[in-house]
N, C-alpha and C. Protein backbone atom coordinates (compact mmCIF):
# COMPACT_ATOMS: atom_id res chain seq x y z
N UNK A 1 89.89 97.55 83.62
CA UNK A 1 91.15 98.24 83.83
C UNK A 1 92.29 97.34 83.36
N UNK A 2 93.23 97.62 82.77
CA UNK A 2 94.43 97.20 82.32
C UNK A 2 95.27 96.54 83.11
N UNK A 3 95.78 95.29 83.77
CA UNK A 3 96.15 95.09 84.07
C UNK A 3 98.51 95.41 83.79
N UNK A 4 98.69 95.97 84.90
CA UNK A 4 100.30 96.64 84.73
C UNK A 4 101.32 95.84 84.66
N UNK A 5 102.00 94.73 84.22
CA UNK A 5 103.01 94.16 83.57
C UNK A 5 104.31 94.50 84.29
N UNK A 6 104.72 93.42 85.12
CA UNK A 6 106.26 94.01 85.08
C UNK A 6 106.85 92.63 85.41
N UNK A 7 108.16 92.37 85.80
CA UNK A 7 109.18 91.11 86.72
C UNK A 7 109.18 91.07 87.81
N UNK A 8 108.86 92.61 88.54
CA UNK A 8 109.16 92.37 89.94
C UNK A 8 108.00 92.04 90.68
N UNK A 9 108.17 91.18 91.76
CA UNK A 9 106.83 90.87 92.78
C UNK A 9 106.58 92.20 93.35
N UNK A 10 104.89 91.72 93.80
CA UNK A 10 104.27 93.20 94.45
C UNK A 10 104.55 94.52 94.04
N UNK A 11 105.01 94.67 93.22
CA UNK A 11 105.61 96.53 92.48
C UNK A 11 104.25 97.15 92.70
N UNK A 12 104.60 98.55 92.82
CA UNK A 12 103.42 99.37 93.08
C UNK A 12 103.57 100.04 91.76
N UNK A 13 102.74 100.71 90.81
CA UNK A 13 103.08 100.77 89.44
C UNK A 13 102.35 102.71 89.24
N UNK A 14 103.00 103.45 88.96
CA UNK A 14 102.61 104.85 88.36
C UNK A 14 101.23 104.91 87.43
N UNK A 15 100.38 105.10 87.90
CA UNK A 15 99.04 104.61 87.23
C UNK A 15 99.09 105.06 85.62
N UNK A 16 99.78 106.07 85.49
CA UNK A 16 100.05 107.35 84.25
C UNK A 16 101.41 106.17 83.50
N UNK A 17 101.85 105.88 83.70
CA UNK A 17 103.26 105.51 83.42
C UNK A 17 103.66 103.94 84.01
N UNK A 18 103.51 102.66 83.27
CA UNK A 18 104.46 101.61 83.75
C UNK A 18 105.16 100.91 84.11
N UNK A 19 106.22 102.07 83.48
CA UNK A 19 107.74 101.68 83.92
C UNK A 19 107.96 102.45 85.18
N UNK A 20 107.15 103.03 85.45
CA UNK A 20 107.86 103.70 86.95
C UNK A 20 106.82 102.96 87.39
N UNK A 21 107.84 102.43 89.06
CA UNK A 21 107.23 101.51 89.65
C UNK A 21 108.15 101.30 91.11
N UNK A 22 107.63 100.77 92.24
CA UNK A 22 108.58 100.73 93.26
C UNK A 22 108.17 99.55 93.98
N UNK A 23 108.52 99.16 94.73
CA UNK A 23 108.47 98.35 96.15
C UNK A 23 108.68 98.51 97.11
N UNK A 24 107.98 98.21 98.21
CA UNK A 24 108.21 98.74 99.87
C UNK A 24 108.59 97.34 100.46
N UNK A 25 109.85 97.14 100.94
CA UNK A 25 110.26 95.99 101.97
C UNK A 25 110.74 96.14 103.31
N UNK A 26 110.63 95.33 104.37
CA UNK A 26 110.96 96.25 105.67
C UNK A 26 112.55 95.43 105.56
N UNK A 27 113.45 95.68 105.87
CA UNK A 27 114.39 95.10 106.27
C UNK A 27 114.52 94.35 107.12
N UNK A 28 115.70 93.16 107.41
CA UNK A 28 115.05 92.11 108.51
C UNK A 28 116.27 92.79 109.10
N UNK A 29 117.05 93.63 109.37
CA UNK A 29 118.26 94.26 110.30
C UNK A 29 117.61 95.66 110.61
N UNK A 30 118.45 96.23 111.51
CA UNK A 30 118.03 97.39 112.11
C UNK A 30 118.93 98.51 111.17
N UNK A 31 118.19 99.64 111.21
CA UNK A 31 118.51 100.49 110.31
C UNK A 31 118.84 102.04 110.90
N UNK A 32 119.76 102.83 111.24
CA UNK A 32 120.05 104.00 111.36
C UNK A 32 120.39 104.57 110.80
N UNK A 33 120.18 106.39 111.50
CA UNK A 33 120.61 107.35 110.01
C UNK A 33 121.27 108.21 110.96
N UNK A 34 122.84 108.89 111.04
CA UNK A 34 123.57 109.35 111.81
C UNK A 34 124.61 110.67 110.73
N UNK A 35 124.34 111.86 111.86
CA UNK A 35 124.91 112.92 111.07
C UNK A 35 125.69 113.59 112.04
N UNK A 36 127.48 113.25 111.42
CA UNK A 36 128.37 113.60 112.18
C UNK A 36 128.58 112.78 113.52
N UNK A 37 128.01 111.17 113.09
CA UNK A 37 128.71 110.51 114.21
C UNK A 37 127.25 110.67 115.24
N UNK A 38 126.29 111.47 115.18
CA UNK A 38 125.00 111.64 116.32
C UNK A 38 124.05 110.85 115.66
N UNK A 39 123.63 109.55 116.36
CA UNK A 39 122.76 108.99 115.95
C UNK A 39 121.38 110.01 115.67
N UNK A 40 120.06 110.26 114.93
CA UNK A 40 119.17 110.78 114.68
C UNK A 40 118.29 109.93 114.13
N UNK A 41 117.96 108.74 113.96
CA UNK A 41 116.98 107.50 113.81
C UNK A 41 118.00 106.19 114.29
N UNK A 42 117.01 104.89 114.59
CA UNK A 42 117.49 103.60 114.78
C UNK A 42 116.30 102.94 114.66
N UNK A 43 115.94 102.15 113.80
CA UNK A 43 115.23 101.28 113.78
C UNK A 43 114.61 100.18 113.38
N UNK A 44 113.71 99.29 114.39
CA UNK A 44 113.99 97.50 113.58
C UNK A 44 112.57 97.63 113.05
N UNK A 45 112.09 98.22 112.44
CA UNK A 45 111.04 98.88 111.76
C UNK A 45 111.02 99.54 110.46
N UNK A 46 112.08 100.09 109.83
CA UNK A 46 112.46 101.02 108.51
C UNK A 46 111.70 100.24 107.64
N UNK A 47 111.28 101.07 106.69
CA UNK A 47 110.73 100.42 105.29
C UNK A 47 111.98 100.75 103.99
N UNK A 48 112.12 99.84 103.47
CA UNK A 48 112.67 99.74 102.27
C UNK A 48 112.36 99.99 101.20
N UNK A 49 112.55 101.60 100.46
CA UNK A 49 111.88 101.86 98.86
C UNK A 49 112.94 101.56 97.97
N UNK A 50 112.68 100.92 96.80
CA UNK A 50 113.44 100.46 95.87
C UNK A 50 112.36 100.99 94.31
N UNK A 51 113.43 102.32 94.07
CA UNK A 51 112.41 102.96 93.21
C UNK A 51 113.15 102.57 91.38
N UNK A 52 111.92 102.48 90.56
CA UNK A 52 112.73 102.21 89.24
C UNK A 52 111.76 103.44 88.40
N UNK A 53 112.54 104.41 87.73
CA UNK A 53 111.53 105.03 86.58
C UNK A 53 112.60 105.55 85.16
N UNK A 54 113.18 106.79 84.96
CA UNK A 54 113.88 106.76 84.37
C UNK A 54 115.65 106.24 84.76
N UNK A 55 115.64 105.64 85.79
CA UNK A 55 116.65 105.23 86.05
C UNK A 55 116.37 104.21 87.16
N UNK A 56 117.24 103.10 87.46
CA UNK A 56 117.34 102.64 88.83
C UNK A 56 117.85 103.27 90.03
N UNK A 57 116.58 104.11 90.93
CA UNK A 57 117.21 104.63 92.06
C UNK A 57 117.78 103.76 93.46
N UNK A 58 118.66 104.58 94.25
CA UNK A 58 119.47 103.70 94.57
C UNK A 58 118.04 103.48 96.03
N UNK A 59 118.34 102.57 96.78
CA UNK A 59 117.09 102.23 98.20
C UNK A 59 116.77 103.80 98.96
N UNK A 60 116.13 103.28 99.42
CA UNK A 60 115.50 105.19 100.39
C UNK A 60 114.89 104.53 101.58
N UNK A 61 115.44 104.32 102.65
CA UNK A 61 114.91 103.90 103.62
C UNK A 61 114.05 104.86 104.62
N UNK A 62 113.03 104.17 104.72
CA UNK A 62 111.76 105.26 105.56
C UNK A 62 111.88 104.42 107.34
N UNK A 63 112.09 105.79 108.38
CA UNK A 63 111.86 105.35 109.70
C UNK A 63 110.62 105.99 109.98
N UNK A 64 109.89 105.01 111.25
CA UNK A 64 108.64 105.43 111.91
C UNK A 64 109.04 106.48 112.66
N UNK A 65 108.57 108.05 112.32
CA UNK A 65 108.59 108.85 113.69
C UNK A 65 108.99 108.01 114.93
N UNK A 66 107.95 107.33 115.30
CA UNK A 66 108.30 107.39 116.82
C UNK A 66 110.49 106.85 117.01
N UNK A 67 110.76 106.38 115.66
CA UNK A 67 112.37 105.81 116.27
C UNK A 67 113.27 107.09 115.73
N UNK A 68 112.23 108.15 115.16
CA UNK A 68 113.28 109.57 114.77
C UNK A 68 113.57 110.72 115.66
N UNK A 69 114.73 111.11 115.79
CA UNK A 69 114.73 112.36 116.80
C UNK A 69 114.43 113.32 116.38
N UNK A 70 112.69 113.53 116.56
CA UNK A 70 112.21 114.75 115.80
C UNK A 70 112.50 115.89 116.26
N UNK A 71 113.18 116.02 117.01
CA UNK A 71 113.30 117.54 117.87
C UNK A 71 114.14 118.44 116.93
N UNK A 72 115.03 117.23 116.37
CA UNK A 72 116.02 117.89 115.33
C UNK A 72 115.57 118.32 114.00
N UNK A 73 114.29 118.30 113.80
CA UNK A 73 113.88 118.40 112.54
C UNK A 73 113.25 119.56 113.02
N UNK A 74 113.41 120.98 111.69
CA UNK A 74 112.33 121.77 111.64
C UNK A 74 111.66 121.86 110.34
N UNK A 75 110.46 122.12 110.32
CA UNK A 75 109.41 122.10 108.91
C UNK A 75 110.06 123.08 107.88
N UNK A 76 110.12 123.14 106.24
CA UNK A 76 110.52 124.03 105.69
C UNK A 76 109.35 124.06 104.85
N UNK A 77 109.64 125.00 103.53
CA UNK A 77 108.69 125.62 102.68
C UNK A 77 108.61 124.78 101.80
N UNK A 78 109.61 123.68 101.53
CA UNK A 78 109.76 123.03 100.25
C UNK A 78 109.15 121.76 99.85
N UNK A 79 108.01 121.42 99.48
CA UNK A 79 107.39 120.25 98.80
C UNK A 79 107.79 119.34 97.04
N UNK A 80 107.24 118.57 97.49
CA UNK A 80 107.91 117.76 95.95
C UNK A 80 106.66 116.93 95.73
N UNK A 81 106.58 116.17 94.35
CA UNK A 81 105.04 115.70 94.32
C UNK A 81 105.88 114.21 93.75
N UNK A 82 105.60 113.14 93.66
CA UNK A 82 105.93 111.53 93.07
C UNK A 82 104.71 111.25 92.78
N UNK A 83 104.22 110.28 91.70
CA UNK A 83 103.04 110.42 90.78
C UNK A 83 103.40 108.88 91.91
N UNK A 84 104.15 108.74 92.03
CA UNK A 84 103.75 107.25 93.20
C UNK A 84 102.88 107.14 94.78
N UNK A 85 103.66 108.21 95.38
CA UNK A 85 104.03 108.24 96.99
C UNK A 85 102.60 109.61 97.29
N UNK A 86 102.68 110.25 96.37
CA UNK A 86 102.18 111.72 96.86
C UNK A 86 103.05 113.21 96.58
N UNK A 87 102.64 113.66 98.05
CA UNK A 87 103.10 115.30 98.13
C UNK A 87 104.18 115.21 99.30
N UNK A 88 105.34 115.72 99.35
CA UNK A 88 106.22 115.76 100.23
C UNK A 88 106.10 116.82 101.00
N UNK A 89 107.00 116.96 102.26
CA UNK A 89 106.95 117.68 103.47
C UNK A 89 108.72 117.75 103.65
N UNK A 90 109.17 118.37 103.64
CA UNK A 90 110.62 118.75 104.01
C UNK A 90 111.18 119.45 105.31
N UNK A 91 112.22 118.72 105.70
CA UNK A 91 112.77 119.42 107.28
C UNK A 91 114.12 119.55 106.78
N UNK A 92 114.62 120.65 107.97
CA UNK A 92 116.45 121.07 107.76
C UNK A 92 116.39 120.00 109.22
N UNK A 93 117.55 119.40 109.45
CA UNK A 93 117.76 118.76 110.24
C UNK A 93 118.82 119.60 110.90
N UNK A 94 118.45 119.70 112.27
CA UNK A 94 119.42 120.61 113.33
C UNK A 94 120.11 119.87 114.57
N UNK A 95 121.43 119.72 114.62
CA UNK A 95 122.44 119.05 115.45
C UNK A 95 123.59 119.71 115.85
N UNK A 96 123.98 119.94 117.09
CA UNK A 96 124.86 120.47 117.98
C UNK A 96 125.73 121.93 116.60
N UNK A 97 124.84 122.65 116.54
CA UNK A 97 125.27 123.60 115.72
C UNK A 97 125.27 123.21 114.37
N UNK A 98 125.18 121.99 113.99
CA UNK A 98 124.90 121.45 112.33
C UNK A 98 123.37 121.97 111.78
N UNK A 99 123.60 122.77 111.02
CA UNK A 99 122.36 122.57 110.23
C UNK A 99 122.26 121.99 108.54
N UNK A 100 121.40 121.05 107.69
CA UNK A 100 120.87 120.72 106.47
C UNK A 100 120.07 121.14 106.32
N UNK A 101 120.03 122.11 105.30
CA UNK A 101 118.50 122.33 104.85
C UNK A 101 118.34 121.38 104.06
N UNK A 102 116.62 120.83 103.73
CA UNK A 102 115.76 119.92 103.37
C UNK A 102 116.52 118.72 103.46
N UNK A 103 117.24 118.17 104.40
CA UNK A 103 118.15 116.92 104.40
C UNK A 103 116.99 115.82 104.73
N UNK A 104 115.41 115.78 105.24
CA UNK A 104 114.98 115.05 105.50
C UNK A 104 113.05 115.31 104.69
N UNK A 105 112.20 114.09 104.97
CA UNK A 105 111.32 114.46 104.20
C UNK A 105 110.18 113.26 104.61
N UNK A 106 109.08 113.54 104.27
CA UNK A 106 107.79 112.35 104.78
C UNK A 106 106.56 112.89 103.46
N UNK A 107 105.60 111.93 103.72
CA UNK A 107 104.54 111.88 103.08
C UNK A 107 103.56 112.27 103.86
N UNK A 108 103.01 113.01 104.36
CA UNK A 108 102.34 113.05 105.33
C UNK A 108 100.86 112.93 104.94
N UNK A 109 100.46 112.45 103.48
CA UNK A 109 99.09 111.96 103.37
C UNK A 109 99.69 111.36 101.86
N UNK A 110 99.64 109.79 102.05
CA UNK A 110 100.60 109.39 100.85
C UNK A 110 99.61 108.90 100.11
N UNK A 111 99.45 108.41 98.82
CA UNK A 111 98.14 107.75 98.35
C UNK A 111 98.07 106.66 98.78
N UNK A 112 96.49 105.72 98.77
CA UNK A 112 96.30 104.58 98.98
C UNK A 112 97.36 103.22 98.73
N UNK A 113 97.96 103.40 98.19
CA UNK A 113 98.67 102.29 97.73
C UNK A 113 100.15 102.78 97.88
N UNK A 114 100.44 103.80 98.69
CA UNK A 114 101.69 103.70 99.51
C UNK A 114 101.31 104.46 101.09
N UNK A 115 100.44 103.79 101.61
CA UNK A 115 99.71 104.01 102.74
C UNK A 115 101.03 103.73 103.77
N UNK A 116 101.45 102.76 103.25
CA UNK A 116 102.93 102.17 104.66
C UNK A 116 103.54 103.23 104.77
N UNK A 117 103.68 104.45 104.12
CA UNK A 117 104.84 105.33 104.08
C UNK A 117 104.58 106.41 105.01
N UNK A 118 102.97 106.42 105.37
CA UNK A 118 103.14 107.25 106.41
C UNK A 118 103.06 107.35 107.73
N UNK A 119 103.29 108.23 108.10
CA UNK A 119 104.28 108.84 109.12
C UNK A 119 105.39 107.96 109.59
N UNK A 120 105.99 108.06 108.37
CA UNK A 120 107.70 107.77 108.52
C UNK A 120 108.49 108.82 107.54
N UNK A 121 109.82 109.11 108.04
CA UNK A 121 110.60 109.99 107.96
C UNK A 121 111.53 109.21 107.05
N UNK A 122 112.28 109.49 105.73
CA UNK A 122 113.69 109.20 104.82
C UNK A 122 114.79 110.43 105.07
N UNK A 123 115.45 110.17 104.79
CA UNK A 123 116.93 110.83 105.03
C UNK A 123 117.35 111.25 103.37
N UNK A 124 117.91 112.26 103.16
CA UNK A 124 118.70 112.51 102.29
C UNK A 124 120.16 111.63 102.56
N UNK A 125 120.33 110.89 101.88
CA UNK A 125 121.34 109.86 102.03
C UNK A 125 123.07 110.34 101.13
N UNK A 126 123.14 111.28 100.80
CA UNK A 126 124.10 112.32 100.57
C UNK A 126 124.39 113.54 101.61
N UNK A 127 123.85 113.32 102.32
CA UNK A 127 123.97 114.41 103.77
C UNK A 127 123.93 113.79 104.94
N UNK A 128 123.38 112.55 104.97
CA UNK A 128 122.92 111.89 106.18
C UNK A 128 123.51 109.72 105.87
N UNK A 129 123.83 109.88 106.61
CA UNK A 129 124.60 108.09 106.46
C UNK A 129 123.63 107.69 106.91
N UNK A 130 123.08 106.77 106.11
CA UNK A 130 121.83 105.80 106.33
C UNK A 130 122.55 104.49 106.40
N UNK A 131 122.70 103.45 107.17
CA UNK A 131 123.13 102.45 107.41
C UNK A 131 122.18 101.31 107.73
N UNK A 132 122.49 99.91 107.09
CA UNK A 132 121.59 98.13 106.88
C UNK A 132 122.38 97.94 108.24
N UNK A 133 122.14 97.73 108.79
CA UNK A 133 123.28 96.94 109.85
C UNK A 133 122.28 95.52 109.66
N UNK A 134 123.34 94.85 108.33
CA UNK A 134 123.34 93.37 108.51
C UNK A 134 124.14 92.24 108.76
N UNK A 135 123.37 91.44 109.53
CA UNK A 135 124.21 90.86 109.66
C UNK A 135 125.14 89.82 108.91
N UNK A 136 125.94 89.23 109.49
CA UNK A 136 126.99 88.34 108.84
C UNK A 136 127.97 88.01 108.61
């Protein structure tokens, strides 16, 4: 097998494709995701995706269920596939009369080699303030 070529340490690499490639880091600060001021995740647990393929995407931070307020999430129809991560799962996120559709999303059977990703929840980060609280 071909060994995959890149700069960055540990990259997880698109088996089909090279240049797409990502990394999973946990953050060493605690991480929340708050819509309209209502906290809806907190945690010193988040994983850090730092995705590169036809562009540099910007971070996508993943929380463990257990630090998400799943109550607010309901399941929708809408899936997405990443030749990295897998098959996606989409929720509208529901808050004191707020609703997003597909504002949130998981892997819920991710491939082998982004195994960390599951059962944790990302945020649409254009609908939802995802915040590093680092320090300094």
């Amino acid at each position: 097998m071909e060994e995959k070529v890149t700069l960055v340490k540990n990259a997880i690499h698109n088996p089909d494709d090279a240049r797409h490639f990502m990394r999973i880091k946990q953050p060493k600060a605690k991480v929340t995701a708050s819509l309209n001021g209502k906290e809806i995740a907190s945690s010193n647990n988040a994983l850090k995706v730092q995705e590169a393929g036809f562009d540099l995407y910007d971070p996508v931070y993943y929380f463990p269920k257990a630090d998400v307020l799943t109550d607010a999430l309901k399941s929708t129809d809408k899936t997405t596939h990443c030749p990295l991560k897998g098959d996606t799962e989409y929720f509208n996120i529901h808050t004191e009369g707020n609703q997003l559709e597909n504002a949130a999303w998981h892997y819920n059977q991710p491939y082998d080699r982004t195994e960390k990703l599951r059962d944790h929840i990302a945020f649409d980060q254009s609908k939802v303030q995802v915040t590093e609280h680092v320090e300094g």
